[in-house]
Protein backbone atom coordinates (compact mmCIF):
# COMPACT_ATOMS: atom_id res chain seq x y z
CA UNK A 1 0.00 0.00 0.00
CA UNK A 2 3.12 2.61 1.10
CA UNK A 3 4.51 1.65 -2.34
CA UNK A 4 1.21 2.75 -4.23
CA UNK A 5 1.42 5.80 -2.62
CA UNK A 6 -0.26 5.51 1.09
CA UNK A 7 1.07 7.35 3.56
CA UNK A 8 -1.13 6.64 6.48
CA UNK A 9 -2.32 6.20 9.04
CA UNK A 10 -3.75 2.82 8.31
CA UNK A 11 -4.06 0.20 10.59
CA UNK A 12 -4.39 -3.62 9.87
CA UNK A 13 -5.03 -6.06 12.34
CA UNK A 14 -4.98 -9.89 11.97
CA UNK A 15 -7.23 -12.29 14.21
CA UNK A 16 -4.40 -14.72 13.72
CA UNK A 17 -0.63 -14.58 13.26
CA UNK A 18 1.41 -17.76 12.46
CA UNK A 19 4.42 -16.16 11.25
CA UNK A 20 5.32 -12.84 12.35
CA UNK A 21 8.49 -11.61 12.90
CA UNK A 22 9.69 -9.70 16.25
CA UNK A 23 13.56 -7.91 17.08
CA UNK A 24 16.35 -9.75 15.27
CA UNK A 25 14.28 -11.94 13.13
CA UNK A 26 12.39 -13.72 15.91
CA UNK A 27 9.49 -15.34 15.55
CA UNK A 28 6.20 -14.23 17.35
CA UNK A 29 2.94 -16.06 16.76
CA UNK A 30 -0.43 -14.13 17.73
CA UNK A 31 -3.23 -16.76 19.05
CA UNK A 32 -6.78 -16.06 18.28
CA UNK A 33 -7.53 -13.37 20.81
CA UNK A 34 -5.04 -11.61 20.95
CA UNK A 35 -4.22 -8.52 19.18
CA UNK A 36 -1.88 -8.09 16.20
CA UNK A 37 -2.01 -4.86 14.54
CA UNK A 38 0.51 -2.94 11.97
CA UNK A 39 0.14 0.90 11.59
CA UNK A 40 1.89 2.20 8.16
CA UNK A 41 2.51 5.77 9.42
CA UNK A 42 3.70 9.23 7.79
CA UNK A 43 7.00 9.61 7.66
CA UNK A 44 8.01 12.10 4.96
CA UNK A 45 10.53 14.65 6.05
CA UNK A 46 11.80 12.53 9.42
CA UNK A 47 15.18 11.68 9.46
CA UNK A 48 16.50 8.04 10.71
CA UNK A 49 17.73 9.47 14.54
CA UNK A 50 13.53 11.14 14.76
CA UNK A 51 11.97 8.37 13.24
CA UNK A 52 13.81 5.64 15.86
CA UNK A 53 12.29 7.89 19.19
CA UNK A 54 8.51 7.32 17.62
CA UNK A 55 9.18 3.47 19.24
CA UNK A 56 8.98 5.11 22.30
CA UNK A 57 5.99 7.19 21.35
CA UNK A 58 4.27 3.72 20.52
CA UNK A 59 5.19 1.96 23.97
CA UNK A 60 3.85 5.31 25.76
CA UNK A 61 1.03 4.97 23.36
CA UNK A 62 0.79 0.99 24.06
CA UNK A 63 0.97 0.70 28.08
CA UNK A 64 -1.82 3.70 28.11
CA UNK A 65 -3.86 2.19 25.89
CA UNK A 66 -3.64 -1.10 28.06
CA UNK A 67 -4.07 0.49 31.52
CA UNK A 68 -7.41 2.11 30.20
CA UNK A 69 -8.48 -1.26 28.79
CA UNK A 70 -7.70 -2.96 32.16
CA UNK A 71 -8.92 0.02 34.74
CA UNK A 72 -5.34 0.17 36.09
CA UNK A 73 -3.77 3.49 37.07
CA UNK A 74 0.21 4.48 35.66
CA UNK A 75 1.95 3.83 38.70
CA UNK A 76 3.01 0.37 39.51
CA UNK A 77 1.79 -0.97 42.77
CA UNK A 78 4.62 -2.61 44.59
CA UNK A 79 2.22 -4.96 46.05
CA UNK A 80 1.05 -6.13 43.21
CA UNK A 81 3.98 -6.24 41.39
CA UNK A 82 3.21 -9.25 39.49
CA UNK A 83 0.43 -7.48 37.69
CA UNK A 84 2.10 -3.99 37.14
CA UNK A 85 2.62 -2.64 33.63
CA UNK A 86 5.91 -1.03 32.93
CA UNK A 87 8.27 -0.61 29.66
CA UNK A 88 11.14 -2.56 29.00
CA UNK A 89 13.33 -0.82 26.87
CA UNK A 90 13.37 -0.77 24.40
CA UNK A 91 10.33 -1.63 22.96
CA UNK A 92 8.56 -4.68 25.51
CA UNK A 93 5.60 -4.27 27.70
CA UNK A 94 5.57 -6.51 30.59
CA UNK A 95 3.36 -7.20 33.44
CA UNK A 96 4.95 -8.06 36.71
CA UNK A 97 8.55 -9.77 35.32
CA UNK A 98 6.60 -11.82 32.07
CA UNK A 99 6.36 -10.20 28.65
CA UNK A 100 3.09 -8.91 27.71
CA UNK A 101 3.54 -7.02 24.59
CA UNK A 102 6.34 -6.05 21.98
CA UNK A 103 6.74 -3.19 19.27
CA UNK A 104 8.50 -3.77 16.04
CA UNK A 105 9.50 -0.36 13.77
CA UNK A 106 10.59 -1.27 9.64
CA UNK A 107 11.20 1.49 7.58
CA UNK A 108 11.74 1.64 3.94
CA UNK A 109 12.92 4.00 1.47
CA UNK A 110 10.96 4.33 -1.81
CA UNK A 111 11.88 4.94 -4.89
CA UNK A 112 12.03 8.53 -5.39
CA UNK A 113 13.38 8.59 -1.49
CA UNK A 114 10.41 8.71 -0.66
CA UNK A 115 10.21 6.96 3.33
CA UNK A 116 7.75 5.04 4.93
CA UNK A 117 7.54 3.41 8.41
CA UNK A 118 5.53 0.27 10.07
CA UNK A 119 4.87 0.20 13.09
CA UNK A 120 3.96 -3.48 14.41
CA UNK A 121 2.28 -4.14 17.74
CA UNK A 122 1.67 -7.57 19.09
CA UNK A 123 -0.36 -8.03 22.51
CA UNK A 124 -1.17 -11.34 24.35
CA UNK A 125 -4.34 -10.47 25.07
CA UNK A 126 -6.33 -13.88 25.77
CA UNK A 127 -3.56 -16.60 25.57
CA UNK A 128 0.26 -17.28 25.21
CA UNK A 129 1.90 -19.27 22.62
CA UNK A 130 3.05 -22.45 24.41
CA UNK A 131 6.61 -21.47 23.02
CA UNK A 132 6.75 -18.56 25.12
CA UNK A 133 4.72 -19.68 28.45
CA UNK A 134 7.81 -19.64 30.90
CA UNK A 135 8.37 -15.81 29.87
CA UNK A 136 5.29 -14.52 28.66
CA UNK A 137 1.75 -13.48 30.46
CA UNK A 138 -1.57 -12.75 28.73
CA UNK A 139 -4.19 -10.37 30.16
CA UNK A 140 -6.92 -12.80 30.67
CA UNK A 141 -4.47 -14.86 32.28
CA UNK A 142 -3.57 -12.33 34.68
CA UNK A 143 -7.11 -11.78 35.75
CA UNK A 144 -7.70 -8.79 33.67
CA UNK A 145 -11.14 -8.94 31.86
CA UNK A 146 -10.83 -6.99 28.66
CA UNK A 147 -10.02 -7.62 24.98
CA UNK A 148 -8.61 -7.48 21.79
CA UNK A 149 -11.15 -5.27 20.19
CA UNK A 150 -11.20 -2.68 22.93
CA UNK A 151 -7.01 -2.50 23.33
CA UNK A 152 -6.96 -1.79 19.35
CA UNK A 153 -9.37 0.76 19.89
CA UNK A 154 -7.54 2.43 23.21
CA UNK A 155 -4.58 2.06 21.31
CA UNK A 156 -5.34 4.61 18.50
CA UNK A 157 -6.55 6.79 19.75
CA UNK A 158 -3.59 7.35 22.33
CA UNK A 159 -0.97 6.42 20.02
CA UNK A 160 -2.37 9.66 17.93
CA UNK A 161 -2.54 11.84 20.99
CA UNK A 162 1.08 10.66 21.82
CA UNK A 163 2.07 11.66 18.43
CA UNK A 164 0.52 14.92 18.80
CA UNK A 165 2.29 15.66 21.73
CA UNK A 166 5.79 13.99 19.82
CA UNK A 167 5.30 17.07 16.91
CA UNK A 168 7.82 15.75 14.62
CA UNK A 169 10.22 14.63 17.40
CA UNK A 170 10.54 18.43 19.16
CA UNK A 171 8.22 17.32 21.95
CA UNK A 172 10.36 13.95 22.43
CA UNK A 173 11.50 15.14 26.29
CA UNK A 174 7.92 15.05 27.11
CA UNK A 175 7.33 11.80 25.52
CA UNK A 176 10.51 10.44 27.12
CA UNK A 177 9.43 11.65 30.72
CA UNK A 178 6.15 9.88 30.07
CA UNK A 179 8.53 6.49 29.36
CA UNK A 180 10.68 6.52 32.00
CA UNK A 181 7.67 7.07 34.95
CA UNK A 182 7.00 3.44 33.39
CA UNK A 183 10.48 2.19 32.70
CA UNK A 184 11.13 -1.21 33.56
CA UNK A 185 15.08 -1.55 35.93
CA UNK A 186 15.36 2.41 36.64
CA UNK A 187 18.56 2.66 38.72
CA UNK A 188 18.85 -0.91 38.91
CA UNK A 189 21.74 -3.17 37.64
CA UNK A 190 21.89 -4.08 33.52
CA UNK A 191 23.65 -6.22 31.82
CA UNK A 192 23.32 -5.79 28.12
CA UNK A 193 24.09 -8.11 25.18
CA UNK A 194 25.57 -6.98 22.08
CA UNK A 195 26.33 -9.41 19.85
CA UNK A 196 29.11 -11.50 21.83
CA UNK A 197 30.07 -9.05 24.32
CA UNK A 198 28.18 -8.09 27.70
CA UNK A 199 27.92 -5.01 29.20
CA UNK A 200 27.21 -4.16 32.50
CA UNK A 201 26.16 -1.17 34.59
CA UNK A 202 23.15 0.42 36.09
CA UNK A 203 19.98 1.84 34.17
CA UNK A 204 20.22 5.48 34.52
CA UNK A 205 18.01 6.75 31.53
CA UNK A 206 17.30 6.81 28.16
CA UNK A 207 18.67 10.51 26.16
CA UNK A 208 16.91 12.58 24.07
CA UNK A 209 17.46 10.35 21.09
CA UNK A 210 16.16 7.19 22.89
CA UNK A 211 19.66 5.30 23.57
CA UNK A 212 19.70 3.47 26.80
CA UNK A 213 21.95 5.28 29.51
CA UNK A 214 23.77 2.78 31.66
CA UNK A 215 27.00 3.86 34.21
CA UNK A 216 29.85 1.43 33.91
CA UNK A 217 31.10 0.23 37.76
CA UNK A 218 34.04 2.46 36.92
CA UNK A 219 31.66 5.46 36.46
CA UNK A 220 31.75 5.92 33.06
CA UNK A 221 28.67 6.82 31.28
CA UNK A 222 27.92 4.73 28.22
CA UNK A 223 24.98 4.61 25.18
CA UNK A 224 23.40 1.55 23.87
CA UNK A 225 21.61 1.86 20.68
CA UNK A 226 20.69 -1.76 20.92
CA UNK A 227 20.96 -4.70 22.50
CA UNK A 228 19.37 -7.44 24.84
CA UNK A 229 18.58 -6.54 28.43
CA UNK A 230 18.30 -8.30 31.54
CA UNK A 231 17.54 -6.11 35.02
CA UNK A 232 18.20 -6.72 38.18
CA UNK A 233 19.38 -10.51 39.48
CA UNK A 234 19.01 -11.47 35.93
CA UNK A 235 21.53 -8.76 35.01
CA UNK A 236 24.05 -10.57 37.41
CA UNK A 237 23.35 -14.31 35.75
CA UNK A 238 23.39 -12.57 31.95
């Protein structure tokens, strides 16, 4: 559709997925229930470093979308920590420690330069693949009575109010501010993956072009475009 000349925004969502595709090439299956929805979305004038911060304007867009579906208010609840929403960065929702949700950006120059962006959001919703059941959590399955229908609903309209408040990437601190009240493993120990090496530190932010911000035990400050993260006593086993 981009390539015919769309430009969005158009959504798509799929009842099932079999064969989707999530960070580095992994696979991610949707069962029927949950929610699997692609958003091709303007992108003409945005340059790579803007375009990569609207992943963050999605997960802002995607944990607010799910706390209105499931009546749950922004701040995690210590006590009930294993049904707390927060963001892993840089693109997860979890609830409690268990992965909930994920976000996957693709975009594609045209010919004529001419640059369009994806933006891919799976939810678990109703059920998790069996694949995934030692790391993932549903909805349902953590007692929350809602659905796929009424997330996908939530979620446009806040991911265009986020985007509003984005403007082209000059609102990103706000945006940003609105992440990290939700971040998952603020000021707690990291270890992150990149390719064979591992990094370790503590989570101290994320800047204004969305990089996480980790200091090294020797104090030094270091970015991480990208990589896979661990928090906490699973930063100490990574």
């Amino acid at each position: 559709m981009a390539r015919a000349g769309e430009t969005g925004p158009l959504w798509i969502a799929a009842r099932v997925q079999e064969a989707g595709r999530g960070r580095r090439g992994n696979a991610w299956a949707s069962l029927p229930g949950n929610l699997a929805a692609s958003v091709l979305w303007p992108a003409a004038g945005l340059d790579p470093e803007r375009l990569a911060t609207l992943g963050f304007v999605a997960g802002v867009a995607l944990i607010e979308a799910i706390e209105a579906a499931c009546g749950t208010a922004p701040v995690c609840d210590p006590a009930a920590a294993d049904r707390s929403f927060r963001l892993k960065w840089p693109n997860d929702v979890l609830c409690g420690n268990a992965k909930l949700a994920g976000i996957l950006l693709e975009a594609e120059t045209l010919p004529g330069g001419r640059r369009t962006l994806v933006i891919g959001f799976g939810v678990n919703v109703a059920a998790v693949p069996v694949a995934f059941a030692d790391r993932a959590v549903s909805l349902q399955g953590a007692g929350y009575a809602t659905d796929a229908e009424t997330v996908l609903e939530l979620l446009a309209d806040r991911l265009a109010g986020a985007a509003r408040a984005w403007d082209g990437g000059r609102g990103f601190n706000g945006i940003r501010g609105r992440w990290l009240a939700r971040a998952a493993g603020l000021g707690q120990p990291v270890a992150v993956r990149i390719g064979t090496e591992t990094v370790r530190g503590r989570f101290e932010e994320i800047d204004e072009g969305g990089r996480l911000v980790m200091s090294a035990p020797d104090g030094a400050r270091r970015l991480v475009t990208a990589g896979e993260v661990h928090f906490g006593t699973a930063a100490t086993a990574a």
